[in-house]
Protein backbone atom coordinates (compact mmCIF):
# COMPACT_ATOMS: atom_id res chain seq x y z
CA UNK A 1 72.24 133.80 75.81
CA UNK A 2 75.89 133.57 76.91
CA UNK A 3 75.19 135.71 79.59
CA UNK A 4 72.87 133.73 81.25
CA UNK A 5 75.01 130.58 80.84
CA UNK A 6 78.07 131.73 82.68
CA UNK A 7 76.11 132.18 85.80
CA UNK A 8 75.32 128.32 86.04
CA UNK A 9 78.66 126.96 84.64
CA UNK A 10 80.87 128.61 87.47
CA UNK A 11 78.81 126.70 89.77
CA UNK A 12 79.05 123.58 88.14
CA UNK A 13 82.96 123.58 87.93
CA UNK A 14 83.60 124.72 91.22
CA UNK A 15 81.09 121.89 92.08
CA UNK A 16 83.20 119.38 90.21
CA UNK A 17 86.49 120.90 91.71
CA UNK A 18 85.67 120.34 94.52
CA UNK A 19 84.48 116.53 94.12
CA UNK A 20 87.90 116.00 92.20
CA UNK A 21 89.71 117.23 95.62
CA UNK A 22 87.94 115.21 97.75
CA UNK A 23 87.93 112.18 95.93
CA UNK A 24 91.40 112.45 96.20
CA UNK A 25 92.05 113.21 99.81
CA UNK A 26 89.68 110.52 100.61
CA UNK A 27 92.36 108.38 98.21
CA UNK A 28 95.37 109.55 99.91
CA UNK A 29 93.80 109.64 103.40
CA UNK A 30 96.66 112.25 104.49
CA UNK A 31 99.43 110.96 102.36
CA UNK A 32 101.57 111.14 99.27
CA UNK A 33 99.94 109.73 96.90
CA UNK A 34 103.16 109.45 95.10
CA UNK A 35 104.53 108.48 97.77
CA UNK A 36 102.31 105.53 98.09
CA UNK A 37 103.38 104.84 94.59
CA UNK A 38 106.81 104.66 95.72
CA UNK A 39 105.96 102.44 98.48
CA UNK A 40 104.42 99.95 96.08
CA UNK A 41 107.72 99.91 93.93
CA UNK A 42 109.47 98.94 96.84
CA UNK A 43 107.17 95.90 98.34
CA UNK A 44 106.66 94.91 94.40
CA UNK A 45 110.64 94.92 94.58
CA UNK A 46 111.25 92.91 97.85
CA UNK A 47 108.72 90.43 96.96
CA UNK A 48 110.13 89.71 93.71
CA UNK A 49 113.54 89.19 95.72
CA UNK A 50 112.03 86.92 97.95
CA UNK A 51 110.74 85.33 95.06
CA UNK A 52 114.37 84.91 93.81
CA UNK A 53 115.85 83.67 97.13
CA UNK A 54 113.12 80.97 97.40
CA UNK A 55 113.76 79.66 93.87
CA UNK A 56 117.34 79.63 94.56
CA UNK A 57 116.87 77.25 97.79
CA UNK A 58 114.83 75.31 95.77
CA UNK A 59 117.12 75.04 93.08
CA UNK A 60 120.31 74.19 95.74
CA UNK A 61 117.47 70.84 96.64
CA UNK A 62 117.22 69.89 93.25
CA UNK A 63 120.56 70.20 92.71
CA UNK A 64 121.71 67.68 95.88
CA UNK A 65 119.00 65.64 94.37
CA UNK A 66 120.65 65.18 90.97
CA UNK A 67 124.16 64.68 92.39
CA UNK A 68 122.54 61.70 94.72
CA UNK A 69 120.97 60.43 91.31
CA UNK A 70 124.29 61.03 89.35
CA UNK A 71 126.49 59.35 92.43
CA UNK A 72 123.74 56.17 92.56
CA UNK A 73 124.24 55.79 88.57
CA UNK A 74 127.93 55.88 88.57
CA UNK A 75 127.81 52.99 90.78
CA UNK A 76 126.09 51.32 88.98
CA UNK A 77 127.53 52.25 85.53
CA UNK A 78 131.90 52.35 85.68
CA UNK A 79 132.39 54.62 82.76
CA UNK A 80 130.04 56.99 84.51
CA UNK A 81 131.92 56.40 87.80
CA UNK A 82 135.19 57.07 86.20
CA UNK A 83 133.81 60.23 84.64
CA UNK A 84 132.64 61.32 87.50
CA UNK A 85 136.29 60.94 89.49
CA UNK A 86 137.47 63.05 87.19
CA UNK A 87 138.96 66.55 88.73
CA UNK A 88 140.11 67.55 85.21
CA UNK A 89 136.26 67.41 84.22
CA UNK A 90 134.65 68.76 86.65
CA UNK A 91 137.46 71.66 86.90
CA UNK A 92 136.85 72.16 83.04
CA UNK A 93 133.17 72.26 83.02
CA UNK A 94 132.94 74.65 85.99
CA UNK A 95 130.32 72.06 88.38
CA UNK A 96 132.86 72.17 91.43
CA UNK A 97 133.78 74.68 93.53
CA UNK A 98 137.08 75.27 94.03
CA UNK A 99 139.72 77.71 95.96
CA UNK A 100 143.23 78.47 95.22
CA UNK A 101 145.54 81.47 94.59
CA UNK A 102 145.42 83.77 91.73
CA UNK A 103 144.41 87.17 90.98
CA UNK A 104 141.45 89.64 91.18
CA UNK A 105 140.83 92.33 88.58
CA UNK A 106 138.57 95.47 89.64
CA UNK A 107 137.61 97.76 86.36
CA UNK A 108 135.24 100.53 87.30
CA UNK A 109 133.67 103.56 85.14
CA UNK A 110 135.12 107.06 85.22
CA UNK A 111 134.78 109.10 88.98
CA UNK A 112 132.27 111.82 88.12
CA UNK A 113 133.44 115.74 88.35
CA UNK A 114 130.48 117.41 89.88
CA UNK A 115 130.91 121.20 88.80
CA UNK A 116 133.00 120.56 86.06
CA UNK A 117 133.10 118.77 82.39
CA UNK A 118 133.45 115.09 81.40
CA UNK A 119 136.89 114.39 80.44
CA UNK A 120 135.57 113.33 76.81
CA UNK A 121 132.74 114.52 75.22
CA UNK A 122 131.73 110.76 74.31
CA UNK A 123 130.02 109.30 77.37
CA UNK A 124 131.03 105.75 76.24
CA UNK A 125 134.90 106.60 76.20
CA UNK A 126 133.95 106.44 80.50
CA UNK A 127 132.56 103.57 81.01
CA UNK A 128 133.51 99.71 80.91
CA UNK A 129 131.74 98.44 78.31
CA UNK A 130 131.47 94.08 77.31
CA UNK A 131 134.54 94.15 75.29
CA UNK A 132 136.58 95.57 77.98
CA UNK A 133 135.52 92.55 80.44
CA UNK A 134 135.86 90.16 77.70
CA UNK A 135 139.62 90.95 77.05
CA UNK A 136 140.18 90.59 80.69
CA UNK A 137 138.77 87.67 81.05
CA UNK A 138 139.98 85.88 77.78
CA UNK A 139 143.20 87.19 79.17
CA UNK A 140 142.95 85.23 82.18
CA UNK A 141 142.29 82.21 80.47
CA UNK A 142 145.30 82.29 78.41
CA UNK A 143 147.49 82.55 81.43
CA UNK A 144 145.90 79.47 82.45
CA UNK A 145 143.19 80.60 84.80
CA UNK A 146 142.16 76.95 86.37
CA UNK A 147 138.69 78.76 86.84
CA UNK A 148 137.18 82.33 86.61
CA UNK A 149 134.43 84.32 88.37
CA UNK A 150 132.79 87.89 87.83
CA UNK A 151 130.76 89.52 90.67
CA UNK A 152 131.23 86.05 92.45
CA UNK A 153 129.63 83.76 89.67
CA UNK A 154 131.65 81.19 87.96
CA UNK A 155 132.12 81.72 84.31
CA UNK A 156 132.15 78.33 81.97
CA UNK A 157 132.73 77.95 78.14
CA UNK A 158 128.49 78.57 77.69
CA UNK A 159 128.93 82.21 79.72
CA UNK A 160 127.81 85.35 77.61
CA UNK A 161 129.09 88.76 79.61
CA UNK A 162 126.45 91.30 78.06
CA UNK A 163 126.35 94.89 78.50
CA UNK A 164 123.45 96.81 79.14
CA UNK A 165 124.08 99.91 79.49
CA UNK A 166 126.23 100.82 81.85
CA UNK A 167 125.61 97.70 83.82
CA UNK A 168 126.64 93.65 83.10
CA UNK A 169 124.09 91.17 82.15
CA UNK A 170 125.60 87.67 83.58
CA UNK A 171 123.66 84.49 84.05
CA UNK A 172 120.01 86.51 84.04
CA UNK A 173 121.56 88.60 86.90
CA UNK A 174 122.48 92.64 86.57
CA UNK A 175 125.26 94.35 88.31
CA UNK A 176 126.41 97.78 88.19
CA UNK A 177 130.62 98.87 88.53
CA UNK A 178 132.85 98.35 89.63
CA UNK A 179 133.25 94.86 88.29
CA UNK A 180 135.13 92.55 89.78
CA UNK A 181 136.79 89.64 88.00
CA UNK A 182 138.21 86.87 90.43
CA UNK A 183 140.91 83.73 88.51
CA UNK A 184 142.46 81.24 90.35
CA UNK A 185 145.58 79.85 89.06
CA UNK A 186 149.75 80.90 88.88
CA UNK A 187 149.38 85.32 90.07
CA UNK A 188 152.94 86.07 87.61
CA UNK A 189 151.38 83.69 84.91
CA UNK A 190 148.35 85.34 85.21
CA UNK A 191 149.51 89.20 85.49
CA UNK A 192 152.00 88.28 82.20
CA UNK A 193 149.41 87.60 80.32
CA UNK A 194 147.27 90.48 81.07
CA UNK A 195 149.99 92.65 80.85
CA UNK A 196 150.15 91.57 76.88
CA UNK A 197 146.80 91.40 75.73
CA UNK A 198 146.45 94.09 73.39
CA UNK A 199 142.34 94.49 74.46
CA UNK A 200 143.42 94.65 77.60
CA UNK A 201 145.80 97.37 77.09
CA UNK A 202 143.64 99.06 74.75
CA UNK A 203 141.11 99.35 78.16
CA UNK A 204 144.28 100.79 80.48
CA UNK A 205 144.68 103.65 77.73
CA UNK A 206 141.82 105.09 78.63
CA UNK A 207 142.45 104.61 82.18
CA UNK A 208 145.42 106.54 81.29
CA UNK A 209 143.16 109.34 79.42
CA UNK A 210 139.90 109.41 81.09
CA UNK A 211 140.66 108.25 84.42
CA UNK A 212 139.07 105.15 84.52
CA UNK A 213 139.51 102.31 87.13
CA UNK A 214 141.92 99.48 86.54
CA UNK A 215 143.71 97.54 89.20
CA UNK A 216 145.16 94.18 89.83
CA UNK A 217 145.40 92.48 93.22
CA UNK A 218 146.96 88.63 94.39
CA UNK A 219 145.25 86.48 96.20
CA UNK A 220 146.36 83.41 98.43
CA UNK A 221 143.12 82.33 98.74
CA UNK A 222 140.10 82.48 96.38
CA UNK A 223 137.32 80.77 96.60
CA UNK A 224 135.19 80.07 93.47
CA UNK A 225 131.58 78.76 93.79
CA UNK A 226 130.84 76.22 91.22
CA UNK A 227 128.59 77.16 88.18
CA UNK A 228 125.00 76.35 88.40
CA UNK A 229 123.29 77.39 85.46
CA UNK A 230 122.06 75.61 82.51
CA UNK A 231 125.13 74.41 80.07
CA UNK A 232 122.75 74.48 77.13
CA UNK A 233 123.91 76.83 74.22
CA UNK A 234 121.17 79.09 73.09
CA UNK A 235 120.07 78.79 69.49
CA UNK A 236 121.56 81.56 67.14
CA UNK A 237 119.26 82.64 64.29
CA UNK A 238 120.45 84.71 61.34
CA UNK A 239 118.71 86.76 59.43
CA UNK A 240 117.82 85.13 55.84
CA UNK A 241 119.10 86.49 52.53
């Protein structure tokens, strides 16, 4: 019985073999199919982009929309008006762009040694991580940074600098090292007080140890876009006892 089996099986999967291969060479119609996959990625990728950039105009429309709104109710309201004259305010709350002198600080991850070892054994002693940004930038403010920027976004009171990774969550947007935090206000004010900020120099010891990147530069002139986010805190829920 199994003998005379075998003689119609072979057909039968060579039969469906061959279907299988030309099914997918009619599919690929003389290309990579993976390939194609790849291709995909990348149009799914630039649309989404696009999709980004257009929101953003729109956003920049609403947002000379408002201020027209705002400027029409201050004159019609004084205390608004007076509010709104403010520089202290709107330097405070981060709405106004602004440009001065002060200080950018550039912290990158460990070079990597192709061919050889890691300096450390513990992947995370080589990269920046959230804290590391956070003492920098907490730094800043306490030599009285007038206003503060990372990877060219302003940061206000509301900002959360989240790691993921080895990569910075800011404002919904990702970036990747090196990092780049931008202050405007007094340079030797500024470099004081991130010379004494004990998170701060907790960070350069490993730059001492592991070799990564620390480095501060003065600026005449920086200019800092003002914040355009939502100001709204997010709601914090703990866990119930």
């Amino acid at each position: 019985m199994r003998a005379r089996v075998w003689p119609v099986l072979v057909p039968l999967t060579a039969l469906s073999a061959g279907l299988m291969f030309a099914t997918s060479a009619a599919t690929a119609q003389g290309t990579d199919l993976r390939a194609d996959r790849r291709l995909q990625l990348t149009e799914l990728i630039a649309r989404e982009r696009q999709a980004v950039e257009s929101r953003d105009r729109e956003a920049e429309v609403l947002r000379r929309s408002v201020e027209q709104l705002a400027a029409q109710v201050a004159a019609e309201d004084s205390r608004i008006g007076q509010a709104r004259a403010s520089p202290q305010l709107e330097l405070a709350a981060g709405v106004k762009a602004v440009t001065g002198p002060g200080v950018t600080v550039t912290l990158d991850d460990a070079p990597r040694r192709p061919g050889r070892p890691p300096l450390s054994a513990d992947p995370n002693d080589l990269v920046v991580h959230q804290q590391d940004l956070q003492a920098v930038v907490n730094a800043l403010r306490a030599g009285g940074a007038e206003a503060i920027g990372l990877m060219g976004q302003r940061i206000i009171a509301t900002s959360a600098v989240r790691c993921v990774g080895n990569t910075v969550l800011l404002h919904g947007r990702v970036y990747s090292p090196p990092f780049v935090v931008t202050a405007i206000g007094n340079p030797s004010s500024l470099r004081e007080a991130l010379s004494r900020d004990p998170g701060v120099a907790y960070f350069r010891s490993f730059v001492d140890r592991y070799g990564l990147g620390y480095s501060v530069r003065n600026d005449k002139s920086i200019s800092m876009p003002a914040y355009d986010g939502p100001t709204e805190l997010p709601h914090v829920q703990g866990a119930r006892s």
